[in-house]
C-alpha atoms as a PDB file:
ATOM      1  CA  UNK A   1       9.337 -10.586  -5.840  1.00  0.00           C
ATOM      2  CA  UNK A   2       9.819  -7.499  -3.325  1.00  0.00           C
ATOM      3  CA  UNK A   3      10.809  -5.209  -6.569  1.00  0.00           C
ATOM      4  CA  UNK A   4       7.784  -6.034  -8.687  1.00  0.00           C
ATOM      5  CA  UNK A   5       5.679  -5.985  -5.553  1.00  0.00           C
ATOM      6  CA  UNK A   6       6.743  -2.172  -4.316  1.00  0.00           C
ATOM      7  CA  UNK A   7       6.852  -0.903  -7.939  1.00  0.00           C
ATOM      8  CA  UNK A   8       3.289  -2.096  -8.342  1.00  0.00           C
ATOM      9  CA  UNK A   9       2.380  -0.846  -5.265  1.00  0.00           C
ATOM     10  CA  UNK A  10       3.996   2.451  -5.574  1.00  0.00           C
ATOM     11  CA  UNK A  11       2.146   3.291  -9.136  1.00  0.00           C
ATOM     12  CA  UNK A  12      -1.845   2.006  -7.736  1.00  0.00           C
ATOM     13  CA  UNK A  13      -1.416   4.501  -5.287  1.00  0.00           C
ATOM     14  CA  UNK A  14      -0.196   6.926  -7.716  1.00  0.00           C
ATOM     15  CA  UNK A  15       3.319   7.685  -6.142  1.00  0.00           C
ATOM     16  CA  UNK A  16       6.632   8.329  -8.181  1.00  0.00           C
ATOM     17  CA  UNK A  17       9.884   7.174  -7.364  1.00  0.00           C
ATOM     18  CA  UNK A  18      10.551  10.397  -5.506  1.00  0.00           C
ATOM     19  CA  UNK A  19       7.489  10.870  -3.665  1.00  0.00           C
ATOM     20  CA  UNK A  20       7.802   7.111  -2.167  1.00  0.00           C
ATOM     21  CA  UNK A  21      11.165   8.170  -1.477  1.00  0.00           C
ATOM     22  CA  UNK A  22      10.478  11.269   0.680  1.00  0.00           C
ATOM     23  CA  UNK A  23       7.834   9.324   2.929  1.00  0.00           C
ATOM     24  CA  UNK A  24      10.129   7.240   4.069  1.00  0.00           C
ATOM     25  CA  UNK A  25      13.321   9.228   4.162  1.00  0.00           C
ATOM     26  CA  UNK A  26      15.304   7.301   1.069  1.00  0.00           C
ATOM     27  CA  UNK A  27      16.598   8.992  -2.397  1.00  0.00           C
ATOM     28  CA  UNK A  28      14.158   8.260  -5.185  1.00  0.00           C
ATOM     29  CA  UNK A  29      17.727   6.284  -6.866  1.00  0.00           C
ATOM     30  CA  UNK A  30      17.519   4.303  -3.360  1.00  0.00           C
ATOM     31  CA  UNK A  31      13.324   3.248  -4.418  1.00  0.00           C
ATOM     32  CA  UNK A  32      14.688   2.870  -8.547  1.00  0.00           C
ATOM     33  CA  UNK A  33      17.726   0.477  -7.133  1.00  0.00           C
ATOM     34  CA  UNK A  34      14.902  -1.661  -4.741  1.00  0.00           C
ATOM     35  CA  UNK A  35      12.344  -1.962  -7.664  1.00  0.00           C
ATOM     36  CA  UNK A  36      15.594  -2.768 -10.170  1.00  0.00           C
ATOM     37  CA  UNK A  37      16.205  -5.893  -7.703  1.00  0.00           C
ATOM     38  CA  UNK A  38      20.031  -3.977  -7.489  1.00  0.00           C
ATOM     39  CA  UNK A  39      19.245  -3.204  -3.737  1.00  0.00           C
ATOM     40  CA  UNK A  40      17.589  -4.544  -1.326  1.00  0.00           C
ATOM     41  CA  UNK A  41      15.475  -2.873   1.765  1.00  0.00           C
ATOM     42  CA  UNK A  42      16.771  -2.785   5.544  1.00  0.00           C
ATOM     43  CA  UNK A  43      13.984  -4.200   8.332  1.00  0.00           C
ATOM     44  CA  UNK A  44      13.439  -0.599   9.006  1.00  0.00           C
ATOM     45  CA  UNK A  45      12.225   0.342   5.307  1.00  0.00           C
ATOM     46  CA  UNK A  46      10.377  -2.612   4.847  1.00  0.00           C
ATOM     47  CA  UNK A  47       8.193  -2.110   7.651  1.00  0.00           C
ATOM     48  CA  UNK A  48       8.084   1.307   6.750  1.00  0.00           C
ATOM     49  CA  UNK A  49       6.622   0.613   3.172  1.00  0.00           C
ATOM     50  CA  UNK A  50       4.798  -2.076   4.922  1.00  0.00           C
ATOM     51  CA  UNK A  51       2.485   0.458   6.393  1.00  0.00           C
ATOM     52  CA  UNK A  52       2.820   2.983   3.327  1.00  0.00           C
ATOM     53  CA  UNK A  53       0.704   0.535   1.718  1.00  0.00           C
ATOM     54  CA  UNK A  54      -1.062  -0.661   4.667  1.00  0.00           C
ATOM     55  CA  UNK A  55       0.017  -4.142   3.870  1.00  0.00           C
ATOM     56  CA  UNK A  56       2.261  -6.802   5.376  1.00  0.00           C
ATOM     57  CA  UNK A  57       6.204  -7.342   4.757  1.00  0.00           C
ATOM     58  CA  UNK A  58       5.148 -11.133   4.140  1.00  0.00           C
ATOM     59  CA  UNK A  59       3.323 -10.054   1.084  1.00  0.00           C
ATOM     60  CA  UNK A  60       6.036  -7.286  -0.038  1.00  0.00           C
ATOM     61  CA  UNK A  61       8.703 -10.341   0.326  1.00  0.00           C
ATOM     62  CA  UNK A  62       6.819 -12.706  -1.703  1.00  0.00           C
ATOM     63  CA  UNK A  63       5.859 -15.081   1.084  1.00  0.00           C
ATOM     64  CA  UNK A  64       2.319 -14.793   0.903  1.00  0.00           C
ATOM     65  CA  UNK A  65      -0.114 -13.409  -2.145  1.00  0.00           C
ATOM     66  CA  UNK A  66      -2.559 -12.361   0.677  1.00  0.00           C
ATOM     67  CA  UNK A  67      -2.144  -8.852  -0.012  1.00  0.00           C
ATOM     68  CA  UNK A  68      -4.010  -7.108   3.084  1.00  0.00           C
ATOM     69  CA  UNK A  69      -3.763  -7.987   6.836  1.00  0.00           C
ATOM     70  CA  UNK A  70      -5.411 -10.901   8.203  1.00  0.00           C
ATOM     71  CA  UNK A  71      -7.050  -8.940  10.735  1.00  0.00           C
ATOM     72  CA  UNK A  72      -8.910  -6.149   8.401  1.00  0.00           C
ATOM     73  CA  UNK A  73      -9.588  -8.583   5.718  1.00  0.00           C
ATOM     74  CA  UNK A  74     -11.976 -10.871   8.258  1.00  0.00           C
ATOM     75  CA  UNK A  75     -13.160  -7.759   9.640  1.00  0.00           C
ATOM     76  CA  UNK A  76     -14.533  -6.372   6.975  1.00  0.00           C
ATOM     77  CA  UNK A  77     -15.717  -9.740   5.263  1.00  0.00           C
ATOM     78  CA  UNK A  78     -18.075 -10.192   8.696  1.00  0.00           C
ATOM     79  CA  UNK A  79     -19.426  -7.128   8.493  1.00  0.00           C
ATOM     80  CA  UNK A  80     -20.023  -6.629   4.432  1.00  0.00           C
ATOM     81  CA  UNK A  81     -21.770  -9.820   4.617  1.00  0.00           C
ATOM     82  CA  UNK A  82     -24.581  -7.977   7.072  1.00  0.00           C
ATOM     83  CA  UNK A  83     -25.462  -5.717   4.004  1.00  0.00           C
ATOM     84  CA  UNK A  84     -27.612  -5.783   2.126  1.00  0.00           C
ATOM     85  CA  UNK A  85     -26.647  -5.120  -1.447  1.00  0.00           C
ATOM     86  CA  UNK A  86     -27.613  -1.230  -1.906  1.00  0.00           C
ATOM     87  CA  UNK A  87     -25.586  -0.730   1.418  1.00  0.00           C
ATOM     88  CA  UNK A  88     -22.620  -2.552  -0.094  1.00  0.00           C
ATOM     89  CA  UNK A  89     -22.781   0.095  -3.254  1.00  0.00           C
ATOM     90  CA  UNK A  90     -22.449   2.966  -0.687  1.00  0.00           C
ATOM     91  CA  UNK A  91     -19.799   1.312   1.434  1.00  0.00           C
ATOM     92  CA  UNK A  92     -17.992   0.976  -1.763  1.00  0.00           C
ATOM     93  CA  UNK A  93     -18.561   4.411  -3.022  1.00  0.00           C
ATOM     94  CA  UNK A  94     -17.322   5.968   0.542  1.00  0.00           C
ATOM     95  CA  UNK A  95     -14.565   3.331   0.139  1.00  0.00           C
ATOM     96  CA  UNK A  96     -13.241   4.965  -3.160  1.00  0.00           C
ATOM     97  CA  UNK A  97     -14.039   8.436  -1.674  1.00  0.00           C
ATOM     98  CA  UNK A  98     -11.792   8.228   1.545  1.00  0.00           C
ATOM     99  CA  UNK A  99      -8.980   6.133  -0.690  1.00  0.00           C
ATOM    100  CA  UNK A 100      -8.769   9.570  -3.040  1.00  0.00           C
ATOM    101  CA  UNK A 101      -8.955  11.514  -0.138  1.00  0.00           C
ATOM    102  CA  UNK A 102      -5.486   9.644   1.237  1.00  0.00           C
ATOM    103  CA  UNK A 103      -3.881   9.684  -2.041  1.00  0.00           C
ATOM    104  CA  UNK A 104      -4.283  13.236  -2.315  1.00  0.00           C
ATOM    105  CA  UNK A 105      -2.568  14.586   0.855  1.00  0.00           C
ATOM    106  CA  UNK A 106      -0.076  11.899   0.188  1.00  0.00           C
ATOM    107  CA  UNK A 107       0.895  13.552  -3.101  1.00  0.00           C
ATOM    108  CA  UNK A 108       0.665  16.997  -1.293  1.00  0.00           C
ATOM    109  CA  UNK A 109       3.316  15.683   1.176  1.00  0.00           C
ATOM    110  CA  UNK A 110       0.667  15.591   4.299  1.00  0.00           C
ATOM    111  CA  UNK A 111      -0.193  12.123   6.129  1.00  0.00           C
END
């Protein structure tokens, strides 16, 4: 599960092997071998791609299909659900606005 789960992960957020590889200090043959299934990630990595994609090592392992923390997605449920819908459009707009924003200092190497 963890191989199809990071390679998916890696390629929505528009990362290459290498690129994944540099944020968290691994080869990019190190992120092919994970998302092979030939290797597997230590604690330290997992947690590490864990936050990468702001997601929980439960759902990277395959223990749970809830893909985003408990914590942000009741959050945010609560408070879309105050909205009316035209405020829902913009909160979605400036959603997809500040997730290009990330992606692109990711791929320039910044955090």
């Amino acid at each position: 599960m963890f191989k199809e789960r990071l390679k998916l992960l890696r390629i929505e957020k528009g990362l290459t092997q290498e690129q994944l590889g540099k944020m968290v200090n691994l080869a990019q043959q190190t992120i092919s071998h994970y998302e092979k299934g030939a290797l597997q990630p230590d604690l330290k990595s997992l947690v590490e791609f864990a936050k990468i994609f702001q997601t929980t090592t439960d759902y990277l392992l395959g223990v749970t299909n809830d893909r985003y923390k408990p914590e942000y997605a009741n959050t945010a449920h609560k408070l879309l659900n105050e909205l009316t819908e035209k405020e829902k459009m913009y909160v979605k707009s400036f959603l997809k606005y500040l997730i290009a924003q990330r992606d692109e200092q990711a791929a320039a190497g910044g955090k």
